[in-house]
N, C-alpha and C. Protein backbone atom coordinates (compact mmCIF):
# COMPACT_ATOMS: atom_id res chain seq x y z
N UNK A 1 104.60 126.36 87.27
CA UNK A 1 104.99 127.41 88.21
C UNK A 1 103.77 127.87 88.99
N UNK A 2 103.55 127.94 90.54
CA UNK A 2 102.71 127.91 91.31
C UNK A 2 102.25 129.75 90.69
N UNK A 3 101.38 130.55 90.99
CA UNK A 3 101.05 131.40 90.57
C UNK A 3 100.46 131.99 92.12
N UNK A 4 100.99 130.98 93.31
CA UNK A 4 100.11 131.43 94.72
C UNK A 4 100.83 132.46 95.22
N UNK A 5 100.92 133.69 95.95
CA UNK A 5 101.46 134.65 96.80
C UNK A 5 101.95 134.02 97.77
N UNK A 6 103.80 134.16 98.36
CA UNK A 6 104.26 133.03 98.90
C UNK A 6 103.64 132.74 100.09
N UNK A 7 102.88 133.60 100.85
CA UNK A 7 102.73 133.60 102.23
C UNK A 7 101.24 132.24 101.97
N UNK A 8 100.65 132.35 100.61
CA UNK A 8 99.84 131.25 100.88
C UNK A 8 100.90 130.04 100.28
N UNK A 9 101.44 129.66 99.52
CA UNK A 9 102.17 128.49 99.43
C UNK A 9 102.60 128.35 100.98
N UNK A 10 103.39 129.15 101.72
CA UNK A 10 104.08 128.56 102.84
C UNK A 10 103.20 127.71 103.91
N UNK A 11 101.90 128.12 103.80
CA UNK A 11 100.78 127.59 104.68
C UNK A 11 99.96 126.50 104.33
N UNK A 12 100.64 126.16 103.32
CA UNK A 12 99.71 125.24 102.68
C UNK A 12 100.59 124.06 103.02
N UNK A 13 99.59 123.05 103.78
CA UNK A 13 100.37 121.67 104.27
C UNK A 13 99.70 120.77 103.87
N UNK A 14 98.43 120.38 103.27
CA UNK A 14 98.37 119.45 102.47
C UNK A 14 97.25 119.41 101.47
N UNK A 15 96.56 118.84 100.66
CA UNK A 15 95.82 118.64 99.47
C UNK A 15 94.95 117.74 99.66
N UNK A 16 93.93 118.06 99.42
CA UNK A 16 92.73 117.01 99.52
C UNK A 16 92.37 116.51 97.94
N UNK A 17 91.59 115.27 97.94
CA UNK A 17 91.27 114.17 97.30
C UNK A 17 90.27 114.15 97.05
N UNK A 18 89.33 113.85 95.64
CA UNK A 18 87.98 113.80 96.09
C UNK A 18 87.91 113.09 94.63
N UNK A 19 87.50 111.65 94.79
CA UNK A 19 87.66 110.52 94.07
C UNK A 19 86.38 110.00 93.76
N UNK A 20 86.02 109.54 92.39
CA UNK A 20 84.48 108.62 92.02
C UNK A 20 85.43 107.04 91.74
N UNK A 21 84.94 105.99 92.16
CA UNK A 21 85.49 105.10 91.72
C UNK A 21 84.43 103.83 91.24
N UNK A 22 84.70 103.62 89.60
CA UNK A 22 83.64 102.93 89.15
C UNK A 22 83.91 101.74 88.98
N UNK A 23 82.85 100.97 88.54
CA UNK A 23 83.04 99.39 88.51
C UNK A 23 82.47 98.39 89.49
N UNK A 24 82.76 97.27 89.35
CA UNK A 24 82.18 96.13 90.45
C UNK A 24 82.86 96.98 92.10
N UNK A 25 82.22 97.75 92.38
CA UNK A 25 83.00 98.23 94.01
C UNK A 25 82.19 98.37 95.02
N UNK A 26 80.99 97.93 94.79
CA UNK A 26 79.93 97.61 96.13
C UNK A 26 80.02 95.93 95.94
N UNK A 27 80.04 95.39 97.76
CA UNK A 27 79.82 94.17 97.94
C UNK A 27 80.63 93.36 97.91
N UNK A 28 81.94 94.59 97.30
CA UNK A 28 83.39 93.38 97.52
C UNK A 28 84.31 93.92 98.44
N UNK A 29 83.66 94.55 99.71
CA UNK A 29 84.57 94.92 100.84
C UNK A 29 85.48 95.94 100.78
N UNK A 30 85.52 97.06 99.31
CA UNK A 30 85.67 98.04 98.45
C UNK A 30 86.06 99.59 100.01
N UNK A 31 84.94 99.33 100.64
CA UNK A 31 85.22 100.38 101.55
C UNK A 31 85.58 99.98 102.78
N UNK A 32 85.87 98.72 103.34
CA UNK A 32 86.65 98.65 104.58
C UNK A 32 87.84 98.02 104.23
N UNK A 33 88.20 97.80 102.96
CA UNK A 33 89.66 97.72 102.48
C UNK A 33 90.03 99.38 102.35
N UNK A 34 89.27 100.64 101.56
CA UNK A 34 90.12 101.71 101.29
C UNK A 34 89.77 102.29 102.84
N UNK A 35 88.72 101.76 103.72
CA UNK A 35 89.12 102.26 105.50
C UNK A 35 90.46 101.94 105.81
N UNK A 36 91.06 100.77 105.61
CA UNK A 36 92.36 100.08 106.46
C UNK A 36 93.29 100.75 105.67
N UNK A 37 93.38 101.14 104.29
CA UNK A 37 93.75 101.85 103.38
C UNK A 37 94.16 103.16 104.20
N UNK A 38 93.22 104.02 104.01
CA UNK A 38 93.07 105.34 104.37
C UNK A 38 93.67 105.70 105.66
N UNK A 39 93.54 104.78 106.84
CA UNK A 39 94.26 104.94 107.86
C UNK A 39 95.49 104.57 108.18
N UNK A 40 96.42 103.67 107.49
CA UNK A 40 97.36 103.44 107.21
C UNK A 40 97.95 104.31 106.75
N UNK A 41 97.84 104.81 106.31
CA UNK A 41 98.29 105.86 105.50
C UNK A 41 98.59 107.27 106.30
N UNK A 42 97.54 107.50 107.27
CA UNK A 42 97.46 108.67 107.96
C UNK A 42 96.61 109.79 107.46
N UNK A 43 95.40 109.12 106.78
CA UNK A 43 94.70 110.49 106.29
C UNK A 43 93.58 110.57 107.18
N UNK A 44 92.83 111.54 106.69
CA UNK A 44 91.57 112.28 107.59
C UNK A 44 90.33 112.13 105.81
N UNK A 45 89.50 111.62 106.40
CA UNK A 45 88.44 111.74 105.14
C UNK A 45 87.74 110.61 105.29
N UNK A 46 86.77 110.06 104.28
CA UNK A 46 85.80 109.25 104.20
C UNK A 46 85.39 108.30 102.62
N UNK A 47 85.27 107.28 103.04
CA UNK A 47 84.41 107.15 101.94
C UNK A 47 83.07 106.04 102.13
N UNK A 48 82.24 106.45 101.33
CA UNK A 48 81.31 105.93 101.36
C UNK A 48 80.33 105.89 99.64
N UNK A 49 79.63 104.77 99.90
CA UNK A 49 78.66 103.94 98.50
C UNK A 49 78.37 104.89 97.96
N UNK A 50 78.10 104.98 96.47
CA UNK A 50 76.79 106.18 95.93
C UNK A 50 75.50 105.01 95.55
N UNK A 51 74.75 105.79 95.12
CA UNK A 51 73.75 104.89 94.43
C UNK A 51 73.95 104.36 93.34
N UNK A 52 74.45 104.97 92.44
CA UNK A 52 74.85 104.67 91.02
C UNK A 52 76.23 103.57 91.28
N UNK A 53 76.19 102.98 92.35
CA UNK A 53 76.86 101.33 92.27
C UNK A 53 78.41 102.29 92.30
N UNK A 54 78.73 103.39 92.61
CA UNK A 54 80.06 103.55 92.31
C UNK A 54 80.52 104.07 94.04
N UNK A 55 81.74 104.15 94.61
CA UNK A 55 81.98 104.50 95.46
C UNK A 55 82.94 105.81 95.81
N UNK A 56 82.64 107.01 96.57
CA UNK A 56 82.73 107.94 96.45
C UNK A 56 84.19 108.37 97.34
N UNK A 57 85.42 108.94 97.74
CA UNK A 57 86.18 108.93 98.54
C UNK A 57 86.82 110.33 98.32
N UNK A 58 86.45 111.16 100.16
CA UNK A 58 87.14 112.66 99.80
C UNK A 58 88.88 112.02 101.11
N UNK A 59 89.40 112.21 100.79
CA UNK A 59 90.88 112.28 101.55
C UNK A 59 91.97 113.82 101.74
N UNK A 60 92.40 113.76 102.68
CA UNK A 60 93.56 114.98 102.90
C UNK A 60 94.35 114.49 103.82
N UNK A 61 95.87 115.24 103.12
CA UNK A 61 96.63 114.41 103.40
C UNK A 61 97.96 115.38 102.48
N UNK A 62 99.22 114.91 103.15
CA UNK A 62 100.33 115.13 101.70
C UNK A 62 100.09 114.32 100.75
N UNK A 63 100.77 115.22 99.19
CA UNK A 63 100.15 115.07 98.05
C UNK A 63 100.79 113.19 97.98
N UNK A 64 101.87 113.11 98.18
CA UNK A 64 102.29 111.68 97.63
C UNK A 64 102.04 110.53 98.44
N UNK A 65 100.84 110.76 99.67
CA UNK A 65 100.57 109.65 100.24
C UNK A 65 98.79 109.94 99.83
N UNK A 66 98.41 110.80 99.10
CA UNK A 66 97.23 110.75 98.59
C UNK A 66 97.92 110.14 97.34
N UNK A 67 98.36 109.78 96.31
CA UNK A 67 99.00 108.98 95.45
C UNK A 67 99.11 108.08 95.29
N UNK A 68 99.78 107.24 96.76
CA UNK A 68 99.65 106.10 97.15
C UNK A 68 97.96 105.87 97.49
N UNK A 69 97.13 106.46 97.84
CA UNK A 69 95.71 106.05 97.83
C UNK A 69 95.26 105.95 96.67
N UNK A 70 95.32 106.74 95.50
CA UNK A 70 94.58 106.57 94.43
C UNK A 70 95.57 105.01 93.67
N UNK A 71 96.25 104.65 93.59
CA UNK A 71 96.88 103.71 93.38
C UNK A 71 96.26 102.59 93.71
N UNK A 72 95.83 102.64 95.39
CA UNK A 72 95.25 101.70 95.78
C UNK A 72 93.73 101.35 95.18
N UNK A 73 93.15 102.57 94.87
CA UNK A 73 91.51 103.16 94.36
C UNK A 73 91.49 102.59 93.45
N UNK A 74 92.74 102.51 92.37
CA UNK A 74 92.63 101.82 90.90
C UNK A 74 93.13 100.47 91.07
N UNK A 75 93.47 99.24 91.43
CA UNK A 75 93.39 97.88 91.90
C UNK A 75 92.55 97.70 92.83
N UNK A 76 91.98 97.99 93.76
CA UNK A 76 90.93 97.44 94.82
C UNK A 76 91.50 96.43 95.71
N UNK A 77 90.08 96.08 96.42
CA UNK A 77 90.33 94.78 97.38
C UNK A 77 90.41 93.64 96.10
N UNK A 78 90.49 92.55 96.65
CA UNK A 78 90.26 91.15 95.64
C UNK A 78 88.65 91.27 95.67
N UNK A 79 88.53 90.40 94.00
CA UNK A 79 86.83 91.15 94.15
C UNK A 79 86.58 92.16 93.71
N UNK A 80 86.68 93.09 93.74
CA UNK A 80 86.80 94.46 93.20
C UNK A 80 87.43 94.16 91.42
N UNK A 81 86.29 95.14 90.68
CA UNK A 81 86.81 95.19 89.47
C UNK A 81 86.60 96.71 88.79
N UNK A 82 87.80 97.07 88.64
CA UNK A 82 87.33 98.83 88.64
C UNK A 82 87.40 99.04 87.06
N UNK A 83 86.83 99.89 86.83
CA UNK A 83 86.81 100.43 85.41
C UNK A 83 86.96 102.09 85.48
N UNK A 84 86.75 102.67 86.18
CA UNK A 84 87.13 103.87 86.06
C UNK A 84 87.24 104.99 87.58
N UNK A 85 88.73 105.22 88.11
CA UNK A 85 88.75 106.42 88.87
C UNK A 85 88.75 107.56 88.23
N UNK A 86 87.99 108.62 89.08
CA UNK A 86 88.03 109.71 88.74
C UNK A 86 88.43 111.26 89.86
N UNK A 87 89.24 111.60 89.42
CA UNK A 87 90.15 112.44 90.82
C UNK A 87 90.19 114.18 90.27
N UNK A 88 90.12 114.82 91.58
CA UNK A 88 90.15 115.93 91.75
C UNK A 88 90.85 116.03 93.15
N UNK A 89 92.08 116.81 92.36
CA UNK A 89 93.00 117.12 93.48
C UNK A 89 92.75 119.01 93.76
N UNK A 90 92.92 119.22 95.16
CA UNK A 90 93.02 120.41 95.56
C UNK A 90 93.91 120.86 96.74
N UNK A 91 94.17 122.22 96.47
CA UNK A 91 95.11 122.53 97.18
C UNK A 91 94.46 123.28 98.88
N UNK A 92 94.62 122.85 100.07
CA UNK A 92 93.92 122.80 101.62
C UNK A 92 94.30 123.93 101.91
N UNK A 93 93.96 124.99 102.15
CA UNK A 93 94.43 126.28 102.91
C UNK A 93 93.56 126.33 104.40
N UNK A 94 92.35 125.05 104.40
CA UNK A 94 91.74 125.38 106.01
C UNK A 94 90.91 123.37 105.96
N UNK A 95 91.22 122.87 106.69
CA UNK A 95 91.17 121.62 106.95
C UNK A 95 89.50 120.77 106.70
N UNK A 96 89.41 120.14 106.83
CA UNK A 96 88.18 119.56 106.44
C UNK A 96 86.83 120.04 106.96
N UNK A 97 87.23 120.52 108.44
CA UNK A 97 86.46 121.14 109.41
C UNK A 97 85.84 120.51 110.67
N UNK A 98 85.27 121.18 111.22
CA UNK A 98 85.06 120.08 113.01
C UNK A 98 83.87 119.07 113.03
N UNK A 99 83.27 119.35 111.42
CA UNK A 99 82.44 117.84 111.17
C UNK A 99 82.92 116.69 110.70
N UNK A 100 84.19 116.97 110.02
CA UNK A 100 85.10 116.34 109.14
C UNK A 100 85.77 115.19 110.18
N UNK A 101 85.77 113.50 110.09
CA UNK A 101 86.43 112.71 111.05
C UNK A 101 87.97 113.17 111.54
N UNK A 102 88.50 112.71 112.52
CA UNK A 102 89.92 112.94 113.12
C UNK A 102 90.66 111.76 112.28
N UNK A 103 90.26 110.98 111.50
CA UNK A 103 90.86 109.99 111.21
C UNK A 103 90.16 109.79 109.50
N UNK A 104 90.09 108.65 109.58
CA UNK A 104 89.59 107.97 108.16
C UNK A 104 88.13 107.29 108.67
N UNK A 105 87.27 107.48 107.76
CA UNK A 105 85.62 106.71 108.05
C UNK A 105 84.80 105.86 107.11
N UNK A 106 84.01 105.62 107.28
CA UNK A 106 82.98 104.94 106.48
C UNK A 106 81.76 105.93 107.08
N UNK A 107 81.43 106.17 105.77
CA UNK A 107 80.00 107.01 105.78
C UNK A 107 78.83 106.22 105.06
């Protein structure tokens, strides 16, 4: 049971994503598969490499086509061998912001 005051539930249009994804996911095309991914889809967000060999992905979006992304996050491109996503979902009351891409990116 939501515990939000309705006037913020009513304003609330979508949920952001903010994903670690571990395993073989640098060097196997990991981020311009979840680019073609991400925009397909219709989200606004990014992802890009960490150092620690894992790849990092914030998304917003409605909750069940961020769903369908993490889905995609845990199988990969071919090549890709994941061993562990890790997700934090949140609820958007003010949008990514005017640094934030109009679309989906590679950072």
């Amino acid at each position: 049971m939501s515990r939000l005051p309705p006037e913020a539930r009513s304003s609330t249009t979508s949920e952001r994503l903010h994903a670690r994804v571990r395993g073989r996911v640098q060097g196997v095309g990991f981020r311009a598969a979840t680019l073609r991914e991400g925009r397909g889809l219709g989200l606004r967000g990014w992802v890009r490499n960490l150092p620690d060999g894992g790849v990092e992905v914030l998304a917003e979006g409605p909750r069940a086509t961020l769903d369908a992304l993490v889905a995609f996050l845990r199988r990969g491109p071919r090549g890709a061998h994941i061993s562990n996503v890790d997700t934090v979902f949140e609820t958007v009351f003010e949008p990514l912001g005017p640094e934030s891409p109009p679309s989906f990116e590679i950072r």
